[in-house]
Every structure is written in structure tokens, then in C-alpha cells.
Protein backbone atom coordinates (compact mmCIF):
# COMPACT_ATOMS: atom_id res chain seq x y z
CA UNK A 1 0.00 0.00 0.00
CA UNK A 2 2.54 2.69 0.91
CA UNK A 3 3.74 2.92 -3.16
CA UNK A 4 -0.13 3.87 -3.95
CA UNK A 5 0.30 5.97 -1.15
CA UNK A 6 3.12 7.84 -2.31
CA UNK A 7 1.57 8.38 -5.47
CA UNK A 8 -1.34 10.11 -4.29
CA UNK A 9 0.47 12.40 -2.76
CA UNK A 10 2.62 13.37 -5.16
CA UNK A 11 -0.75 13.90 -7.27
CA UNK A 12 -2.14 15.42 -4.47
CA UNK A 13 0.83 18.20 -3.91
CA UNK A 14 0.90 18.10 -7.94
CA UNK A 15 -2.23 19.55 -8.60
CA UNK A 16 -2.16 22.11 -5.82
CA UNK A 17 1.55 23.32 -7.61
CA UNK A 18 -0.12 23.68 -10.84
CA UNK A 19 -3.29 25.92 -8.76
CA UNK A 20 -0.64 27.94 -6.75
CA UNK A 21 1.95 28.68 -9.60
CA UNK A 22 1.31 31.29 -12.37
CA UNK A 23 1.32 28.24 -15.07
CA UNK A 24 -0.36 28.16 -18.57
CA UNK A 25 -2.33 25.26 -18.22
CA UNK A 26 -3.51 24.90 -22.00
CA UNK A 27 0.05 25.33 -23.17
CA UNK A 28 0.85 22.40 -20.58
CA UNK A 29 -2.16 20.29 -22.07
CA UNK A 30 -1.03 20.95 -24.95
CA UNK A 31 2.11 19.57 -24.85
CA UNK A 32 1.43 17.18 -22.87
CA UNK A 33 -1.53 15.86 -25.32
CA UNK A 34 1.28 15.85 -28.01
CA UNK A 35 3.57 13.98 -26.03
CA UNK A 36 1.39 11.06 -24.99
CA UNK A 37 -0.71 10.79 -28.28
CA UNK A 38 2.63 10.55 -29.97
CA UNK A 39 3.87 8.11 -27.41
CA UNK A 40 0.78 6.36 -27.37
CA UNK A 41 1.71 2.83 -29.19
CA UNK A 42 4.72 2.59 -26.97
CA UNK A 43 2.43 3.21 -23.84
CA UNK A 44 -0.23 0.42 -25.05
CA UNK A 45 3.41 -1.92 -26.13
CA UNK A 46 3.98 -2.11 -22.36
CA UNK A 47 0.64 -2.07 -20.55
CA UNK A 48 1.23 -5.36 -18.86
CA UNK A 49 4.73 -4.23 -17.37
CA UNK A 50 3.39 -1.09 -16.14
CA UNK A 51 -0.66 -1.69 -16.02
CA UNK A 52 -1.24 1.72 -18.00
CA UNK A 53 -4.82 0.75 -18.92
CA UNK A 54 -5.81 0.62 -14.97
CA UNK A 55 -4.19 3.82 -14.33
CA UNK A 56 -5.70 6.05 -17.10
CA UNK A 57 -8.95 4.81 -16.29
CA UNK A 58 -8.41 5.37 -12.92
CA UNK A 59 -7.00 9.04 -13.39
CA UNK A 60 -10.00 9.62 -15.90
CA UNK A 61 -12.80 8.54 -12.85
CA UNK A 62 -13.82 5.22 -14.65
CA UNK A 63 -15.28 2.65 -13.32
CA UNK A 64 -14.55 -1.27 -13.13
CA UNK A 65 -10.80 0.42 -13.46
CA UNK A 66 -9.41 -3.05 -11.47
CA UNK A 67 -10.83 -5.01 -14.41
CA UNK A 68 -8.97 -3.27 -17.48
CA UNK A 69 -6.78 -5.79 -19.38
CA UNK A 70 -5.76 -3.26 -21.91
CA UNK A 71 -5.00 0.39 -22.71
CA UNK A 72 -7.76 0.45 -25.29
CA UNK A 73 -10.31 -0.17 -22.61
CA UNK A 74 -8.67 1.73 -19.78
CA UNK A 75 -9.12 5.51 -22.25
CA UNK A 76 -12.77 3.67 -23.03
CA UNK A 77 -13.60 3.91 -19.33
CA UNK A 78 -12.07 6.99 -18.52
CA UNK A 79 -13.79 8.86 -20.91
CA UNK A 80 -17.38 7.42 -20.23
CA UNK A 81 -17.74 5.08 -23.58
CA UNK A 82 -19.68 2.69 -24.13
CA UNK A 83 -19.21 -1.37 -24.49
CA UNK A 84 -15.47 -0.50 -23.02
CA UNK A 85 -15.33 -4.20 -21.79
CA UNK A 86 -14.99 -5.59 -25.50
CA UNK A 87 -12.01 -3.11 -26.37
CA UNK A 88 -9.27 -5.15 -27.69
CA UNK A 89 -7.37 -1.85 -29.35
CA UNK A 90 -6.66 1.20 -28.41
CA UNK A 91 -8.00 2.53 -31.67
CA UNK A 92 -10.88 1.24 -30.87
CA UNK A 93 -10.47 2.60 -27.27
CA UNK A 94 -9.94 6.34 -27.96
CA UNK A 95 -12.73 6.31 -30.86
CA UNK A 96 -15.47 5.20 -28.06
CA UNK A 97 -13.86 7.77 -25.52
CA UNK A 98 -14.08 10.88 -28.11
CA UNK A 99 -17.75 9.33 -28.69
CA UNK A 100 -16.44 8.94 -32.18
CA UNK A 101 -18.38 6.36 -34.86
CA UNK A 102 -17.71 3.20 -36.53
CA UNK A 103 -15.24 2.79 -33.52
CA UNK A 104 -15.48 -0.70 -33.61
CA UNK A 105 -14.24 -1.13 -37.31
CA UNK A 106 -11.08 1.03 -36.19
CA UNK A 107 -7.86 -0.83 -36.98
CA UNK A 108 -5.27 1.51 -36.21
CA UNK A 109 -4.27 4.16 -33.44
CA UNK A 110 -4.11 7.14 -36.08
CA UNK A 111 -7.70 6.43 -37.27
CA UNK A 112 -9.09 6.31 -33.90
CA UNK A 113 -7.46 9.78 -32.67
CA UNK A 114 -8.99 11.37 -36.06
CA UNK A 115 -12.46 9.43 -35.37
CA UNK A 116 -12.60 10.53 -31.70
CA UNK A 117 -11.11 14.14 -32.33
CA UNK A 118 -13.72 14.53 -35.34
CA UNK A 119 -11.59 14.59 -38.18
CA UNK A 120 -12.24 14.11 -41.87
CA UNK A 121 -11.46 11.11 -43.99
CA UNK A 122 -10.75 9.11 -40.85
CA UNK A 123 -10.97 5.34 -42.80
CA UNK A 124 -8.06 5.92 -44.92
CA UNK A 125 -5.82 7.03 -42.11
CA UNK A 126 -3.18 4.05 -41.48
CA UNK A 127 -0.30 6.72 -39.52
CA UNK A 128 -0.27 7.78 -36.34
CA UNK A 129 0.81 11.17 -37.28
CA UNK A 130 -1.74 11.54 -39.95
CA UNK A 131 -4.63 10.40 -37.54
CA UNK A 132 -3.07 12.80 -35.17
CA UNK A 133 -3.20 15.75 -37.57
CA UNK A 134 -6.54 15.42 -38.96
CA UNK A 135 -7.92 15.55 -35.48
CA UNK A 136 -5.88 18.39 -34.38
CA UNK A 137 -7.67 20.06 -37.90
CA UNK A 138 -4.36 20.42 -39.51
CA UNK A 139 -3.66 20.74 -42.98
CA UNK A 140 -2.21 19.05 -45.71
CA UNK A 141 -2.49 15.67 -43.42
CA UNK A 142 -2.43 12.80 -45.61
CA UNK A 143 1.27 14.00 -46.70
CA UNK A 144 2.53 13.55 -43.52
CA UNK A 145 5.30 11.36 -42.75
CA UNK A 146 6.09 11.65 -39.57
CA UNK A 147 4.43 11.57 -35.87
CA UNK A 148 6.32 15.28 -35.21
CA UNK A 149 5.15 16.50 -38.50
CA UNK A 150 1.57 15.31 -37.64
CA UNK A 151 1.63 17.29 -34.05
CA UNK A 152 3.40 20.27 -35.57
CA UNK A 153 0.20 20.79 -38.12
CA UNK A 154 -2.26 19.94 -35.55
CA UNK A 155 -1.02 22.36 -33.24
CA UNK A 156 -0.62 25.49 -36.42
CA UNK A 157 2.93 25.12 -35.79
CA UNK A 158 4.94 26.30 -39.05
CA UNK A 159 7.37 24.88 -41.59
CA UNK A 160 5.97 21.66 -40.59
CA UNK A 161 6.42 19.27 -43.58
CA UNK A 162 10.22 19.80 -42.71
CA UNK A 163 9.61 18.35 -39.13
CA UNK A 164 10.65 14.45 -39.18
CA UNK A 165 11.57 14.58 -35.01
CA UNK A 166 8.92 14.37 -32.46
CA UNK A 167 10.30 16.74 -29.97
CA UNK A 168 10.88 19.67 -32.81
CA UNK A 169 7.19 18.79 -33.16
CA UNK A 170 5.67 19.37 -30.05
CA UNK A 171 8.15 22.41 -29.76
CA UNK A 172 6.61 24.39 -33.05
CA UNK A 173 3.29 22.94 -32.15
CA UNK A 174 3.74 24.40 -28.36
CA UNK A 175 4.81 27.33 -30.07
CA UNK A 176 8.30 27.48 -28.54
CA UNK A 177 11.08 29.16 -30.07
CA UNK A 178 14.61 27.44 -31.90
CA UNK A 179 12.73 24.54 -32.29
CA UNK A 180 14.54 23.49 -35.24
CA UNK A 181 17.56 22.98 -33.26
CA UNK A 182 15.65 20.75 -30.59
CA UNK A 183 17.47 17.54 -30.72
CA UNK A 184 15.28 15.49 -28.01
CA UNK A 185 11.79 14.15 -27.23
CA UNK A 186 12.59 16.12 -23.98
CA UNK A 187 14.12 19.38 -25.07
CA UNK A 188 10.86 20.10 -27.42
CA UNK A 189 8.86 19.32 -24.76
CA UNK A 190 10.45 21.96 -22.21
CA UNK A 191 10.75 24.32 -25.14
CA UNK A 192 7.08 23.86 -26.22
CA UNK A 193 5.63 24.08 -22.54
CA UNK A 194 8.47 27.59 -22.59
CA UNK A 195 10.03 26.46 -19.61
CA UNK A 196 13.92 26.27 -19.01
CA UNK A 197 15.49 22.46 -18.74
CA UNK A 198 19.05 21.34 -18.36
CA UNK A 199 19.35 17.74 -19.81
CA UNK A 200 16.32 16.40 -18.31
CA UNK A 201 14.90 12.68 -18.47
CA UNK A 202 11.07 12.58 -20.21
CA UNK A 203 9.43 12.09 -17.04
CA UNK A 204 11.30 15.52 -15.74
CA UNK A 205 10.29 17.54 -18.35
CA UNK A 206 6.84 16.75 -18.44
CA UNK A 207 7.14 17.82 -14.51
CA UNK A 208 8.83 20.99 -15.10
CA UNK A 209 6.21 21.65 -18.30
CA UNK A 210 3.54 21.71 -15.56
CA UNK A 211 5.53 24.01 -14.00
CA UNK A 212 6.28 21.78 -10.86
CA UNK A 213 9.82 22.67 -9.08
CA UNK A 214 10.76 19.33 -7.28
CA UNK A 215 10.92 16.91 -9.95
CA UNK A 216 13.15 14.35 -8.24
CA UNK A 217 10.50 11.74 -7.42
CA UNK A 218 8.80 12.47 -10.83
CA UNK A 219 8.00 9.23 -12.75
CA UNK A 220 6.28 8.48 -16.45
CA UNK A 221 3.20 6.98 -14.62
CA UNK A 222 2.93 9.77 -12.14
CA UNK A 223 3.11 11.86 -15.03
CA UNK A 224 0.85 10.55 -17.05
CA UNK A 225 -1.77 10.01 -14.28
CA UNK A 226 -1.29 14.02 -13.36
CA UNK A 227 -2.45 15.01 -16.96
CA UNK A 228 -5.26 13.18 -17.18
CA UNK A 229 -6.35 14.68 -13.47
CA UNK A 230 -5.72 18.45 -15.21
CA UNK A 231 -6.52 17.95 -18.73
CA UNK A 232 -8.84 15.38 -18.85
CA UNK A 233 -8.57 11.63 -21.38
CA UNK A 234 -8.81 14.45 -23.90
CA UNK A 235 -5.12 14.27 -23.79
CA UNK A 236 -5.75 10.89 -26.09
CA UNK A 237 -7.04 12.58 -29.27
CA UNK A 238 -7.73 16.50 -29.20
CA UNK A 239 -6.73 18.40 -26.16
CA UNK A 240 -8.94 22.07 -26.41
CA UNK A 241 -8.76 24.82 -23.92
């Protein structure tokens, strides 16, 4: 029990940082959106290791949370859909969250983020960073090529279609500044949240993006747990302030 414990407090003093500090909470959401709908197939690759499924749907105020087998079902639950039991994907699991249709038919993450975040042409969408752009309302998205391109056109970053690194993504998409020399997941994710990092690991700079000062007992989970508590399972498809 004391790990669990731990946990909730670090939420706990978490979320009453982010209430006393002068942060931009969209700009955090926003990044933080980017981050873990880009990271998204790794996170559902490792469920069983690290039981994401039970935590988002626990962090989203699901219910049955103990029962999720998958990640699919765990952003099902946490964002109220329905038949969440009988998700096998987490296409399939973000679609039902964003209330999106034919969610059942969904065979790939991409087209479930553009289903659930009410994009256009959502069926044809095979790439994560396509499915990601369409639902962020981008432009030009069945040319993209890459997850950062993808978040850099959702979020009306610019020069975009030269963007082929995740972090310089969620940097121009954050609207951060030398993005084009970002050479790390975590560097565009400091720079997009505007925040000053020195060499920090991905679970630290998602802390310091939310604009928390003691990062030391930071961890992905905690992380990941925190956003959904702020930002809502939004995070999964189309994060809007």
C-alpha cells in the first residue's frame, strides 16, 4: 500500500503546484496531449509491465478500473464510452472515448485519434501522425510522414512538412522558439511548454512543463496520471482549452 500511497500524494501536492503557480495550463495540455498521443503505441506496447490501462482509467474517474486488461479499454472507461469491456485496441479505445463512430471497425491508433477528435477522412488514415493531424484540424495531413510533422500541423505550428523529429514537433506545435535545433523528445517538450530544462529525463520535463519545481520523485506513470487529473482523457485525441 505505501507505493499507492506515495503516489497520491505526489498527485495530491501536484495539482495544488499547478493551482498555486502562475502556469499556462492549455500550453501544458497541450504539450502534454502531443507527447502522450505521440507516445501512445509505446504506452499500449507495455501495458502489462506497467498496467497503464488501470491507471488512465483510474485518473480519468472510470469505473470497473481493477478489471482493465488493456489500454484500449482503460481511455474507453475513462472517458465514459460505451461497451469498453470488449475493447481489444486502443484505436478502438480512444474512438469510443471521443464518442467517435464506426469505432469498432477502427484498426489503427491514427484512425481512432482522427475518429474521436472529429476529423475528416478518418478510414483511410493508417499513420499515427496523420490520424493525429486530422484531429488536431491540420492541414495538408495525408502528406505527412512523420508523428512530429503530424503534431506540428495539428497544433498550427509552421514549416511543418520539414519536421521528421517528435520533440521539434511538439516544440513548433507548443509554439516554442529554436525549435529546429531541438534535438530530443525532452528538449521540445520543455521548449514547447516555454520552460527552461538542463538535460532532463522525459518524465522531468513533463514535470517541469507543468511548472512543478521538485521533480526528483517524478515518474512516467505519475506523469501521465497528473495530466489526465488536469486535462482530462482528452489528452488521447484533441486536447482544447
Amino acid at each position: 500500500m505505501r507505493p499507492l500511497k506515495t503516489f497520491a500524494i505526489f498527485i495530491i501536492f501536484s495539482l495544488l503546484s499547478l493551482s498555486a503557480q502562475a502556469v499556462d495550463k492549455d500550453r501544458f495540455c497541450k504539450v502534454a496531449s502531443h507527447t502522450f498521443m505521440g507516445l501512445i503505441e509505446d504506452i499500449a506496447a507495455t501495458d502489462k509491465k506497467h498496467g497503464f490501462g488501470q491507471l488512465i482509467c483510474q485518473a480519468g474517474g472510470g469505473s470497473g478500473c481493477s478489471y482493465v486488461s488493456n489500454v484500449g479499454e482503460g481511455i474507453c472507461k475513462a472517458g465514459g464510452g460505451s461497451g469498453c469491456s470488449y475493447v481489444s485496441s486502443i484505436g478502438e479505445g480512444i474512438c469510443k472515448a471521443g464518442k467517435g463512430s464506426g469505432c469498432s471497425y477502427v484498426s489503427s491508433a491514427g484512425e481512432g485519434i482522427c475518429k474521436a477528435g472529429n476529423g475528416s477522412g478518418c478510414s483511410y488514415v493508417s499513420k499515427l501522425g496523420e490520424g493525429i493531424c486530422k484531429a488536431g484540424g491540420g492541414s495538408g495531413c495525408s502528406y505527412v510522414s512523420s508523428v512530429g510533422e503530424g503534431i506540428c500541423k495539428a497544433g498550427g505550428g509552421s514549416g511543418c512538412s520539414y519536421v521528421n523529429k517528435m520533440g521539434e514537433g511538439i516544440c513548433k506545435a507548443g509554439g516554442g522558439s529554436g525549435c529546429t535545433y531541438v534535438s530530443s523528445l525532452e528538449e521540445g517538450i520543455c521548449k514547447g511548454a516555454g520552460v527552461s530544462c538542463y538535460n532532463p529525463t522525459l518524465e522531468e520535463a513533463l514535470c517541469k512543463a507543468a511548472g512543478i519545481s521538485n521533480c526528483s520523485n517524478a515518474s512516467f506513470s505519475k506523469m501521465l496520471a497528473l495530466s489526465i487529473e488536469v486535462c482530462g482523457v482528452e489528452i488521447f485525441y484533441n486536447y482544447e482549452p
